[in-house]
C-alpha atoms as a PDB file:
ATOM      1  CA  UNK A   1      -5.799   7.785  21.651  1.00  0.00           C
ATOM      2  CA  UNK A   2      -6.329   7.207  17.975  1.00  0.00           C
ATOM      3  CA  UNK A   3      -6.684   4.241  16.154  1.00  0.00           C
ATOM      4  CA  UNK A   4      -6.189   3.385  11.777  1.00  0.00           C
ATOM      5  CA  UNK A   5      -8.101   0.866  10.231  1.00  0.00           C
ATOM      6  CA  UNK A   6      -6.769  -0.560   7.360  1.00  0.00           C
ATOM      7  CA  UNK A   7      -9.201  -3.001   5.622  1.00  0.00           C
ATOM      8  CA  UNK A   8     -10.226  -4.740   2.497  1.00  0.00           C
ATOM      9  CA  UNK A   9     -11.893  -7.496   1.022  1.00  0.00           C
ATOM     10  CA  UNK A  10     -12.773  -9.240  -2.689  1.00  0.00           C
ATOM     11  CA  UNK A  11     -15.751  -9.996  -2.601  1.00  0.00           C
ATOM     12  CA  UNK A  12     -18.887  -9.731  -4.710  1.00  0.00           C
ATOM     13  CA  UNK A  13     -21.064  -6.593  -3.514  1.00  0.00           C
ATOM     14  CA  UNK A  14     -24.533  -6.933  -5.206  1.00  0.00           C
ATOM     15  CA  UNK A  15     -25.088  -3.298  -4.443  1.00  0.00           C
ATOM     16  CA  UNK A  16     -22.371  -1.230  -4.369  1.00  0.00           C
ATOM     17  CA  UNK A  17     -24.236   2.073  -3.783  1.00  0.00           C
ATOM     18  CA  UNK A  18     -26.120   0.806  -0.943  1.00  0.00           C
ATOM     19  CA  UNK A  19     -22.937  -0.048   0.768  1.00  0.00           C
ATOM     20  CA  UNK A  20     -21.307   3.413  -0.030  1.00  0.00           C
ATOM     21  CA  UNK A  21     -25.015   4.818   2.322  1.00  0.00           C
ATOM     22  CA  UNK A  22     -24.345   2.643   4.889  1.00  0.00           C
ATOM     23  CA  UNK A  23     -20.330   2.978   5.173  1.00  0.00           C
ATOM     24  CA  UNK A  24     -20.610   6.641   4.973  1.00  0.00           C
ATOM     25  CA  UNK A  25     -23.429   6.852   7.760  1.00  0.00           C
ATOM     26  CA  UNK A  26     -21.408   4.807   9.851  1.00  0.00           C
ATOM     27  CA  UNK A  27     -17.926   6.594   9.544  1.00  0.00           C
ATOM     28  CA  UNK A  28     -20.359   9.921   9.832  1.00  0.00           C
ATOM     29  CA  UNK A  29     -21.755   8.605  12.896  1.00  0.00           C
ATOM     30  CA  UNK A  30     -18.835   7.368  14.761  1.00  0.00           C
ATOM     31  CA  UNK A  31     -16.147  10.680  13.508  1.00  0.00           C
ATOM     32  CA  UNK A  32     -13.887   8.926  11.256  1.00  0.00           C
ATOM     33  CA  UNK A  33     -11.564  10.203   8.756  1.00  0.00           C
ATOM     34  CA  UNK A  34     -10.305   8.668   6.148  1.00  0.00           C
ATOM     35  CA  UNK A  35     -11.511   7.253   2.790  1.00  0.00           C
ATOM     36  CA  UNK A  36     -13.389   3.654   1.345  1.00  0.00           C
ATOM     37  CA  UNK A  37     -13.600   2.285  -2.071  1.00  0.00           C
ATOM     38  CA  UNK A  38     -16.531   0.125  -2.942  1.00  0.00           C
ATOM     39  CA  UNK A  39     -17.037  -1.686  -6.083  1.00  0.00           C
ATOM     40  CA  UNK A  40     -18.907  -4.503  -7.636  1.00  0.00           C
ATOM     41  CA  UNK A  41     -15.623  -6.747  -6.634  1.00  0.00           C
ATOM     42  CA  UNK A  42     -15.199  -5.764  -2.868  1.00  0.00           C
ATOM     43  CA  UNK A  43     -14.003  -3.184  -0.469  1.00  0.00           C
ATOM     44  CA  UNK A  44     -11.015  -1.369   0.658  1.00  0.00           C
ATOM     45  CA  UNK A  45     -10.518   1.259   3.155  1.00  0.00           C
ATOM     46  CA  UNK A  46      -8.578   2.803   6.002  1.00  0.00           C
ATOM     47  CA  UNK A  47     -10.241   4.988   7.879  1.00  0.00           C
ATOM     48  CA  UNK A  48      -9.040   6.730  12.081  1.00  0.00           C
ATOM     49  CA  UNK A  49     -10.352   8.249  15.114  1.00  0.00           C
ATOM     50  CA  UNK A  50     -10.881   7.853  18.162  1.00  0.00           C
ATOM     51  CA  UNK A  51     -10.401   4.396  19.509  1.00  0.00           C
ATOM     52  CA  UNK A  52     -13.573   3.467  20.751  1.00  0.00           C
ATOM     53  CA  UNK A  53     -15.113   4.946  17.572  1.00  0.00           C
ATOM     54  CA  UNK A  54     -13.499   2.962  15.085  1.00  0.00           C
ATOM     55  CA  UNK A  55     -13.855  -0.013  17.300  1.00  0.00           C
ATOM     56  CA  UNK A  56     -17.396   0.584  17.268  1.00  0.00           C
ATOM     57  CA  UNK A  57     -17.231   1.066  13.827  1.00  0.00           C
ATOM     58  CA  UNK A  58     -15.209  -2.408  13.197  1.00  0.00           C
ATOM     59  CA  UNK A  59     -17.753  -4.072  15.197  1.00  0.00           C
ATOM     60  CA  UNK A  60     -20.840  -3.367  12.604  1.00  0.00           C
ATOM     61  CA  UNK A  61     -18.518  -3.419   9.847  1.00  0.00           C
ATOM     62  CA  UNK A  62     -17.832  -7.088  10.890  1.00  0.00           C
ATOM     63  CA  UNK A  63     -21.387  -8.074  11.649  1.00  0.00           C
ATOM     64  CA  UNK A  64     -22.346  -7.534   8.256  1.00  0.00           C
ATOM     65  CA  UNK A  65     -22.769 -11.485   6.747  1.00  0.00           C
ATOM     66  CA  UNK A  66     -20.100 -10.299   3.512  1.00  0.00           C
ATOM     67  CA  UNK A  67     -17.467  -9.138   5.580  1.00  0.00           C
ATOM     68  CA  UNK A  68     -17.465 -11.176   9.188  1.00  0.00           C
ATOM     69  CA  UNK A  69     -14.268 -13.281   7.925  1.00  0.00           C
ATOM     70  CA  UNK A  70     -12.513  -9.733   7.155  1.00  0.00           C
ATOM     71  CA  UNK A  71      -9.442  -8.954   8.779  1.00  0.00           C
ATOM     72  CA  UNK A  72      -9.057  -5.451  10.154  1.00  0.00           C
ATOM     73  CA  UNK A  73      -5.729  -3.844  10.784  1.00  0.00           C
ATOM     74  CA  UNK A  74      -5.128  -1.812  12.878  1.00  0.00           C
ATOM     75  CA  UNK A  75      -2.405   0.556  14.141  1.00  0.00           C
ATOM     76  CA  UNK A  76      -1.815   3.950  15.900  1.00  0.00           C
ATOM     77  CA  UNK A  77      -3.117   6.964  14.562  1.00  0.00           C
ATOM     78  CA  UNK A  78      -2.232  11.301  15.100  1.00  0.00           C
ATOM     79  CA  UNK A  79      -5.458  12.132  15.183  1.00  0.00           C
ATOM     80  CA  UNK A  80      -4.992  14.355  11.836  1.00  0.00           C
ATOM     81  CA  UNK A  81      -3.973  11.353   9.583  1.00  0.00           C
ATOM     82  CA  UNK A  82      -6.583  12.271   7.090  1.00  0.00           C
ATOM     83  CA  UNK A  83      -8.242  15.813   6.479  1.00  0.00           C
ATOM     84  CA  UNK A  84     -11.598  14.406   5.125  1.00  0.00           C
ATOM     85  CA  UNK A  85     -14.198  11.751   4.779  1.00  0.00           C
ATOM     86  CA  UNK A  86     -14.341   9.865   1.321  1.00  0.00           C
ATOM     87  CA  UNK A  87     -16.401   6.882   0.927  1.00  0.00           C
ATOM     88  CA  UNK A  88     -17.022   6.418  -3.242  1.00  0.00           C
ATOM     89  CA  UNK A  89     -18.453   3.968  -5.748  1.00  0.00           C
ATOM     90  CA  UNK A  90     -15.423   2.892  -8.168  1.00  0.00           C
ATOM     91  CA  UNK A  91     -15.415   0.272 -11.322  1.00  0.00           C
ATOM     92  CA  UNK A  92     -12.520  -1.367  -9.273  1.00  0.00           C
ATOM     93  CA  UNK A  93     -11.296  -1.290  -5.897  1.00  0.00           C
ATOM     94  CA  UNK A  94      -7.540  -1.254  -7.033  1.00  0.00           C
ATOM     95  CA  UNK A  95      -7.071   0.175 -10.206  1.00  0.00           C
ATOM     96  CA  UNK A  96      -5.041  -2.280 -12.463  1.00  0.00           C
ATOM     97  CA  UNK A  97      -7.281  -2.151 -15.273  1.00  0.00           C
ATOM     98  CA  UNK A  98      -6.834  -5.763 -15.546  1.00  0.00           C
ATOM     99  CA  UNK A  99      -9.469  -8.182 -17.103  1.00  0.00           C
ATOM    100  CA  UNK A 100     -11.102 -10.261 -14.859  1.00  0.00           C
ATOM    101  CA  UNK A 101      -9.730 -13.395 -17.139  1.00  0.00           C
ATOM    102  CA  UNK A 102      -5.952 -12.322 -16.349  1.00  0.00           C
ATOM    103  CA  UNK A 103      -7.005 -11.695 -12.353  1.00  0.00           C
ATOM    104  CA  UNK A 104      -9.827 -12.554 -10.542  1.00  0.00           C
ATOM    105  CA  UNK A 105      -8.596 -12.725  -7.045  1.00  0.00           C
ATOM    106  CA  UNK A 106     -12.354 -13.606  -5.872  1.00  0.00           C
ATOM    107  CA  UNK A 107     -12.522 -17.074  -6.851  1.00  0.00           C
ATOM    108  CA  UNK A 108      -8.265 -17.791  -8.302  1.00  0.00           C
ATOM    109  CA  UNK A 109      -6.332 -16.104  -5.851  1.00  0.00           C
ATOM    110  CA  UNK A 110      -2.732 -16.887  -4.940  1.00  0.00           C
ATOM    111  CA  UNK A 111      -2.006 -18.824  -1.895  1.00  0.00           C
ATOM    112  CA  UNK A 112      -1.454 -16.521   1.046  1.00  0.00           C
ATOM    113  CA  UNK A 113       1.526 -16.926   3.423  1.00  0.00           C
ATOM    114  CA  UNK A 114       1.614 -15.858   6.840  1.00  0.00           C
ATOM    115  CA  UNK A 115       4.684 -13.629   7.845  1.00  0.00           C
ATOM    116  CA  UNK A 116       5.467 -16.649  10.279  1.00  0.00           C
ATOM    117  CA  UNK A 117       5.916 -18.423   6.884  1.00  0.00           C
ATOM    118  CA  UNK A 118       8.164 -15.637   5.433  1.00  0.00           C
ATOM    119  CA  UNK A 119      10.146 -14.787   8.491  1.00  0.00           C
ATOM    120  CA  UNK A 120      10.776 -19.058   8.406  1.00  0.00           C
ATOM    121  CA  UNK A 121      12.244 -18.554   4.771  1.00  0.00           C
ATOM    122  CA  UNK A 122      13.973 -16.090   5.502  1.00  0.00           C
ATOM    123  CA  UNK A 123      16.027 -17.501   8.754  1.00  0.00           C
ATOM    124  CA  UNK A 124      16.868 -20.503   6.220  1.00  0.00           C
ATOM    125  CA  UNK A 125      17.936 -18.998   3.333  1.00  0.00           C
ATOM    126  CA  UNK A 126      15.610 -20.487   1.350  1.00  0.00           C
ATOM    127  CA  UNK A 127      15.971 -20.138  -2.203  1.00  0.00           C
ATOM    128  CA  UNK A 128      12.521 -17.727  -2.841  1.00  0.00           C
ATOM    129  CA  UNK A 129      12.075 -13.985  -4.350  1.00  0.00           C
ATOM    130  CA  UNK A 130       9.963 -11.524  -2.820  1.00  0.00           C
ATOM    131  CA  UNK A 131       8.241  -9.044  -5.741  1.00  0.00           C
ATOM    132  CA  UNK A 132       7.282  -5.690  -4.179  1.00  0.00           C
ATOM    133  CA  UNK A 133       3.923  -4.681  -5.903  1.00  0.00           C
ATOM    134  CA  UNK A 134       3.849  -1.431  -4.494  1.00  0.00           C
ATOM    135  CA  UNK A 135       4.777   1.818  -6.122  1.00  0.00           C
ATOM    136  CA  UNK A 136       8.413   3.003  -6.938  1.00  0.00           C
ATOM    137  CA  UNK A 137       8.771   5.758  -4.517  1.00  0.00           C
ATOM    138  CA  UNK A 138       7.210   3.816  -1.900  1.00  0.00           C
ATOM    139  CA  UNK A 139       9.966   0.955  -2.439  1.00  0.00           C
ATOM    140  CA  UNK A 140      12.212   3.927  -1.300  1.00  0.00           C
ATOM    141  CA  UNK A 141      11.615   4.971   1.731  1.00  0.00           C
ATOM    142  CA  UNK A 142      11.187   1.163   2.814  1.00  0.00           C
ATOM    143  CA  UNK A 143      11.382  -2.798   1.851  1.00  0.00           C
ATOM    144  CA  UNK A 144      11.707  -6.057   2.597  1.00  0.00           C
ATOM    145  CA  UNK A 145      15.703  -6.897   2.078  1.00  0.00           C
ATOM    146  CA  UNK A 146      16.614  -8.677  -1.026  1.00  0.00           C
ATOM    147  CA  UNK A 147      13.082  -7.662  -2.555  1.00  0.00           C
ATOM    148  CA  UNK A 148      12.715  -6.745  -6.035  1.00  0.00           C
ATOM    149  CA  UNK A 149      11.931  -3.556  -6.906  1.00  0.00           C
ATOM    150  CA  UNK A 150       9.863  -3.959 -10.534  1.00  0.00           C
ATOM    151  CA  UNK A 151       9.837  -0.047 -11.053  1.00  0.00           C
ATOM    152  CA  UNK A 152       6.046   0.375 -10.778  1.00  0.00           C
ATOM    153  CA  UNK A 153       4.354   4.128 -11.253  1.00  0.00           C
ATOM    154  CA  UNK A 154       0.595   2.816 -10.537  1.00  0.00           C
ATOM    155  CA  UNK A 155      -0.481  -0.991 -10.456  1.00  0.00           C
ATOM    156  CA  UNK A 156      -2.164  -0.591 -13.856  1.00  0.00           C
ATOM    157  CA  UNK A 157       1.730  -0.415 -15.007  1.00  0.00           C
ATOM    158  CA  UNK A 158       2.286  -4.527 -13.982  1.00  0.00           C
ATOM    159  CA  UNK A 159       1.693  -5.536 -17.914  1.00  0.00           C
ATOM    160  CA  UNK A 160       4.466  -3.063 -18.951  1.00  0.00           C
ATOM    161  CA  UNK A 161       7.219  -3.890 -16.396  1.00  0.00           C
ATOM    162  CA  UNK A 162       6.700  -7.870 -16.341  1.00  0.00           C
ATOM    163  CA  UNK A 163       9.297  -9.077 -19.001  1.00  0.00           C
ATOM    164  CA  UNK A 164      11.878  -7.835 -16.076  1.00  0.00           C
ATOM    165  CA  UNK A 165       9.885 -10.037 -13.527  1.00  0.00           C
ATOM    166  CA  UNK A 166      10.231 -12.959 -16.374  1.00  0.00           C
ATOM    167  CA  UNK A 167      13.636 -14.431 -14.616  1.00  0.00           C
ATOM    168  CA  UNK A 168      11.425 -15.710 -11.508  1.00  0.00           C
ATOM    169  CA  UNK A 169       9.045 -17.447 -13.638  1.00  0.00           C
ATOM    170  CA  UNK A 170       9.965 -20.977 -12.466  1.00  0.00           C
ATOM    171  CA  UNK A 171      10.965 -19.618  -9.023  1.00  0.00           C
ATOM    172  CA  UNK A 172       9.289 -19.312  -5.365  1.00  0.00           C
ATOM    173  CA  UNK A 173       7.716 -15.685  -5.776  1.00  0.00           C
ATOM    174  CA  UNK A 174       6.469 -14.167  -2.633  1.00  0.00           C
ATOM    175  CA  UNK A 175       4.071 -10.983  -3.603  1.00  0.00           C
ATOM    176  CA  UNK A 176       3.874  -8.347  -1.105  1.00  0.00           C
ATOM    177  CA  UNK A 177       2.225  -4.672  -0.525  1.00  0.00           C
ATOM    178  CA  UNK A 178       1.225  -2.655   2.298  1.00  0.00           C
ATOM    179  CA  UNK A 179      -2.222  -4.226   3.517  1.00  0.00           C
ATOM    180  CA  UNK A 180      -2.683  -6.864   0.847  1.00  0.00           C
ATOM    181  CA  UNK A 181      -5.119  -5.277  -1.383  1.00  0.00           C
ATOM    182  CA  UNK A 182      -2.758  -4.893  -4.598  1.00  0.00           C
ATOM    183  CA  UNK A 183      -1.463  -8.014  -4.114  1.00  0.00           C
ATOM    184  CA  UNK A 184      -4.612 -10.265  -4.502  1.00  0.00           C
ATOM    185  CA  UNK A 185      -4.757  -8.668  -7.937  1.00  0.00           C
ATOM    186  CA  UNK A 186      -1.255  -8.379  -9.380  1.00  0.00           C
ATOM    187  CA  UNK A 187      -0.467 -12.118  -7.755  1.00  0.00           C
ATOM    188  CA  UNK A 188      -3.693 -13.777  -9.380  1.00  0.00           C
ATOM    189  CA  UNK A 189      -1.987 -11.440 -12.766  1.00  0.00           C
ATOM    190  CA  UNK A 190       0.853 -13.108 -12.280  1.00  0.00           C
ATOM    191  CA  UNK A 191      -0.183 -16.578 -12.382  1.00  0.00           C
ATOM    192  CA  UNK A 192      -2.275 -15.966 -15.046  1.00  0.00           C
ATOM    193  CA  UNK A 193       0.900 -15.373 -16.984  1.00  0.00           C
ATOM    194  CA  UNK A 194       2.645 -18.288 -16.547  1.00  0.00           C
ATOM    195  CA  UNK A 195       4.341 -18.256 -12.978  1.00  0.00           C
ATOM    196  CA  UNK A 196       4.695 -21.180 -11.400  1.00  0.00           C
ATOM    197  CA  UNK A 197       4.863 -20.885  -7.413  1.00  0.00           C
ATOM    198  CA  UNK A 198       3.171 -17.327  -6.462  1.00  0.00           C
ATOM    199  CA  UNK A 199       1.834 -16.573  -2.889  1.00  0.00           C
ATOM    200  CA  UNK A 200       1.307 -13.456  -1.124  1.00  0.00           C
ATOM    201  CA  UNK A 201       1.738 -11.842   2.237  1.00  0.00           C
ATOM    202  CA  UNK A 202      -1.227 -12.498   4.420  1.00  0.00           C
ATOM    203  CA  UNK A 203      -2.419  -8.996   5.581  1.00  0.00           C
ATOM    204  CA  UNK A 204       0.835  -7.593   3.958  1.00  0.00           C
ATOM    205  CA  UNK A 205       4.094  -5.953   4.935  1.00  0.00           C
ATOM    206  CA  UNK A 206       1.702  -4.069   7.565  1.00  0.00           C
ATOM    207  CA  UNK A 207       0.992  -7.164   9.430  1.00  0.00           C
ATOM    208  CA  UNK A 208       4.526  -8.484   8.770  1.00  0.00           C
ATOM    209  CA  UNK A 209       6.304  -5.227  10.719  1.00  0.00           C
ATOM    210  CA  UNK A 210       3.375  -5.255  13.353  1.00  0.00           C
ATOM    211  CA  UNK A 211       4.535  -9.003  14.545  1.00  0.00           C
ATOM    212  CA  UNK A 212       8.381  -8.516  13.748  1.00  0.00           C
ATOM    213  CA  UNK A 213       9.626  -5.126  14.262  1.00  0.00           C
ATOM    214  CA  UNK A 214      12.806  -4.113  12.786  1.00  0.00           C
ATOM    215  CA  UNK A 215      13.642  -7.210  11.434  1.00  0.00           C
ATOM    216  CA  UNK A 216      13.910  -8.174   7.490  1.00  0.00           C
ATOM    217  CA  UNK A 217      11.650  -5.075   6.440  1.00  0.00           C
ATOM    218  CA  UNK A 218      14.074  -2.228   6.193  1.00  0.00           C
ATOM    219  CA  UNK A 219      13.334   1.366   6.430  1.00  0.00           C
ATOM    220  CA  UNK A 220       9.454   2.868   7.025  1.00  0.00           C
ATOM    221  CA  UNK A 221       6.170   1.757   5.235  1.00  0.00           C
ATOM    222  CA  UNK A 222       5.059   4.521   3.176  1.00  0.00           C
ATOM    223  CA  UNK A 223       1.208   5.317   3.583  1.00  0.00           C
ATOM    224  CA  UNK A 224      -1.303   6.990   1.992  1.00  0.00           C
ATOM    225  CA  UNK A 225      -2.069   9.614   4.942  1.00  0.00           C
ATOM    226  CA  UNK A 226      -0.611  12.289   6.274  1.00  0.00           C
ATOM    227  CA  UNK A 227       1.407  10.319   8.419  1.00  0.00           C
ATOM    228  CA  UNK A 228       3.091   9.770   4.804  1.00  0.00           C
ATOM    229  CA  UNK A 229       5.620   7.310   7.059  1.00  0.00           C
ATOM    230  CA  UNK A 230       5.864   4.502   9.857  1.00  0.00           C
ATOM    231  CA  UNK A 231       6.812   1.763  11.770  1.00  0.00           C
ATOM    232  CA  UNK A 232       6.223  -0.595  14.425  1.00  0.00           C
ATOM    233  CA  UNK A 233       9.224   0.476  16.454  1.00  0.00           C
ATOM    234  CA  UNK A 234      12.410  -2.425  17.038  1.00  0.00           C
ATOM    235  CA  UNK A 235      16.018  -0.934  16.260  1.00  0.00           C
ATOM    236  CA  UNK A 236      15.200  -0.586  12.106  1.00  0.00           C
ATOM    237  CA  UNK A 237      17.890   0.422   9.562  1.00  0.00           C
ATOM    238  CA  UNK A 238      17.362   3.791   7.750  1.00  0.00           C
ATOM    239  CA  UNK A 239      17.559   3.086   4.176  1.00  0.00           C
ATOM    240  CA  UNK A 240      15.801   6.421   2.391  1.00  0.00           C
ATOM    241  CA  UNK A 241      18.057   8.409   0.278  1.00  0.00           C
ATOM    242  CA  UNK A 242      17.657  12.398  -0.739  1.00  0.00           C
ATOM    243  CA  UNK A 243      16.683  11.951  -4.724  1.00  0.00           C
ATOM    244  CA  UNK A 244      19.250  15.328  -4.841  1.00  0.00           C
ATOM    245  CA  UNK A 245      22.201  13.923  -2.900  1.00  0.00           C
ATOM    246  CA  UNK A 246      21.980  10.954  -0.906  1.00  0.00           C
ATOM    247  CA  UNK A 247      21.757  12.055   2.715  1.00  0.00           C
ATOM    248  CA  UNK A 248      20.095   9.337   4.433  1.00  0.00           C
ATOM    249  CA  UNK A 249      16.257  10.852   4.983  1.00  0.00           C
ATOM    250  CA  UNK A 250      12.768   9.827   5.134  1.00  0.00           C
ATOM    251  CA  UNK A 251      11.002  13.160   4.424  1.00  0.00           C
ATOM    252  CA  UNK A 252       9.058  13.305   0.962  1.00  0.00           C
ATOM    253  CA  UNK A 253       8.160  16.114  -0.999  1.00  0.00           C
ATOM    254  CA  UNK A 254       5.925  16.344  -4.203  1.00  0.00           C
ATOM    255  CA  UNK A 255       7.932  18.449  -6.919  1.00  0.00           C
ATOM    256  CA  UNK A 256       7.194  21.984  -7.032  1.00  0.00           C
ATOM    257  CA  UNK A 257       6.882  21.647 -10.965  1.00  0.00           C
ATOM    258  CA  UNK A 258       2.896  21.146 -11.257  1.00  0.00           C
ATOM    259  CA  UNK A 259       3.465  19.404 -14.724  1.00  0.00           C
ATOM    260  CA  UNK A 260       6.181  17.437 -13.201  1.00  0.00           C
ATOM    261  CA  UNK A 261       4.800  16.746  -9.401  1.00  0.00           C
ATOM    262  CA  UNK A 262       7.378  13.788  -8.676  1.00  0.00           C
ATOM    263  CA  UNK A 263       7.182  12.712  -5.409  1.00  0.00           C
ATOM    264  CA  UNK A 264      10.411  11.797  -4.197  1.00  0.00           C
ATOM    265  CA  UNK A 265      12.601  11.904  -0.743  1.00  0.00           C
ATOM    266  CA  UNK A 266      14.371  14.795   0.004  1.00  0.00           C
ATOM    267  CA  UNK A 267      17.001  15.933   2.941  1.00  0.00           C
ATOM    268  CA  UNK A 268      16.314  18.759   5.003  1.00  0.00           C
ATOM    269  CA  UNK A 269      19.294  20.316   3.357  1.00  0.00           C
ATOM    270  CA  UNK A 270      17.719  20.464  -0.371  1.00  0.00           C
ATOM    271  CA  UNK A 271      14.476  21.719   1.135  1.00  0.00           C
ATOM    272  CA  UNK A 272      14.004  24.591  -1.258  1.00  0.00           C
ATOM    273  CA  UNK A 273      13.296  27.770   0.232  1.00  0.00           C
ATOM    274  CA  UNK A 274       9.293  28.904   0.826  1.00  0.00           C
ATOM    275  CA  UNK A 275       8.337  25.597   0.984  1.00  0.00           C
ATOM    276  CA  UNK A 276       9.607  25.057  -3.127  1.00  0.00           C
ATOM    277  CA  UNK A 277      11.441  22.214  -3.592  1.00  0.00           C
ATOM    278  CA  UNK A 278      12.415  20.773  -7.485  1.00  0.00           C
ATOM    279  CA  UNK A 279      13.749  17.252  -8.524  1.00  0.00           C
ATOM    280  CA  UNK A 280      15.701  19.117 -10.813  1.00  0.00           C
ATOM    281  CA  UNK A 281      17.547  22.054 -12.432  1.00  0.00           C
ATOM    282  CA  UNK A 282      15.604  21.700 -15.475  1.00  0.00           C
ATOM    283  CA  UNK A 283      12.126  21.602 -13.865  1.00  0.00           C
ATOM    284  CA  UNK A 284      13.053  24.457 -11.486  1.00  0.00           C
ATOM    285  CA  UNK A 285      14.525  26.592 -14.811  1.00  0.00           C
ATOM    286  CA  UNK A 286      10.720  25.578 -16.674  1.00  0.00           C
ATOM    287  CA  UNK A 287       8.512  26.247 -14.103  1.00  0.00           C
ATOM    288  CA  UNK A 288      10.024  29.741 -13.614  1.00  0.00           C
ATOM    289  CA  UNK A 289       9.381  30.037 -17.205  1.00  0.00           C
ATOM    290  CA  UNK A 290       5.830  29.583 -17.213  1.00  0.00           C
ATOM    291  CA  UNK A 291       5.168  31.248 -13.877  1.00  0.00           C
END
């Protein structure tokens, strides 16, 4: 059996490349896949194999003074979720581009709520928002209902798209993202511009669909793997639409279009032939053009 770890962690790192040594010879070590960001501001990872491996390699992660208070997610893994190892120095461990002024979710984070917390608001009603910080075209395949959908490309895009986040200002916003990673940053960004009540999803949507299954998250949680989609089982509603037609799906496909590359769902239907599929007419007519 095969295991994911899905980790991360703000945190000041006084030596970023000596961490980078020691994850890599540890994931080397114990045969995981997968890939780690390390920064001066913390860590973030996911990494799989075999069970006892990345147990093992949990274990040392968490006797390490910085990160023993780290939570570790885990879930089940195909054995072929990644096709590499990549553990890398980075300026940031998210990349928002943000100044540390306007987010520093080290030492002014927003308040974290346990999916107890939002499964209780939820069963009454209460009068609260939740903000998905993920990406666009992962809002597709999957989300929590009644979440708003902010239209982000990358999280570096949060400046751009917050004047349509501006009618929650004075209202209970509830941040959430896959693991919680994005969230610590765009939540803290958030406050920092005027928002009045902002928490986030403790351990984020992933911990939220590992404790309730098929309930209030609809759809699949996109990930970054080659799993590209999953869930925690329970009897979920299908809410993924074909970007071409509308046939309820949960397949994506990266544009065949190299200057376009949209990655978008797509029905086995508009599957293009030899493995070429287009979001459009006109980027199908262009790139036969300049091939």
């Amino acid at each position: 059996m095969h295991t994911v770890l899905l980790f991360y962690k703000y945190v000041t790192i006084s030596d970023p490349d000596a961490l980078v040594l020691w994850v890599r010879e540890r994931a080397q070590k114990f045969r995981l896949l997968g890939r780690c960001l390390i920064a001066a501001e913390g860590i973030n990872g996911t990494f799989e194999g075999l069970t006892e491996n990345a147990e093992a390699f949990a274990a040392e992660l968490l006797q390490l003074d910085l990160f023993a208070d780290m939570n570790i997610k885990r879930s089940r893994g195909t054995g072929a979720a990644f096709p590499k190892l990549a553990v890398r120095k980075r300026d940031e461990i998210v990349g928002t581009r943000f100044s540390k002024k306007d987010a520093d979710p080290e030492h002014k984070a927003a308040p974290h709520i346990k999916p107890e917390e939002l499964k209780a608001l939820y069963e009454e009603q209460a009068d609260f928002v939740v903000v998905d910080m993920r990406n666009d075209y992962e809002f597709a395949s999957g989300h929590f209902k009644g979440s708003i959908d902010p239209g982000l490309r990358a999280s570096r895009d949060l400046p751009e798209v917050l004047p349509q986040l501006d009618p929650y200002k004075n209202k209970k916003v509830v941040t959430v993202c896959t693991g919680g990673v994005r969230c610590e940053k765009m939540a803290a960004y958030l406050i920092s511009n005027g928002f009045s009540d902002v928490s986030q999803l403790e351990n984020g949507i992933h911990a939220y669909m590992e404790k309730y299954p098929g309930q209030d998250f609809l759809g699949t949680l996109y990930t970054f793997d080659q799993r590209v989609v999953m869930d925690f089982g329970g009897p979920r509603q299908k809410i993924g639409k074909c970007y071409l037609c509308q046939t309820e799906t949960e397949r994506y496909v990266n544009c065949a279009n190299y200057v376009c590359h949209l990655h978008f769902l797509v029905c086995e239907q508009c599957v293009g032939t030899e493995g070429r599929t287009y979001c459009s007419e006109t980027c199908k007519i262009s790139d036969k053009i300049t091939t």
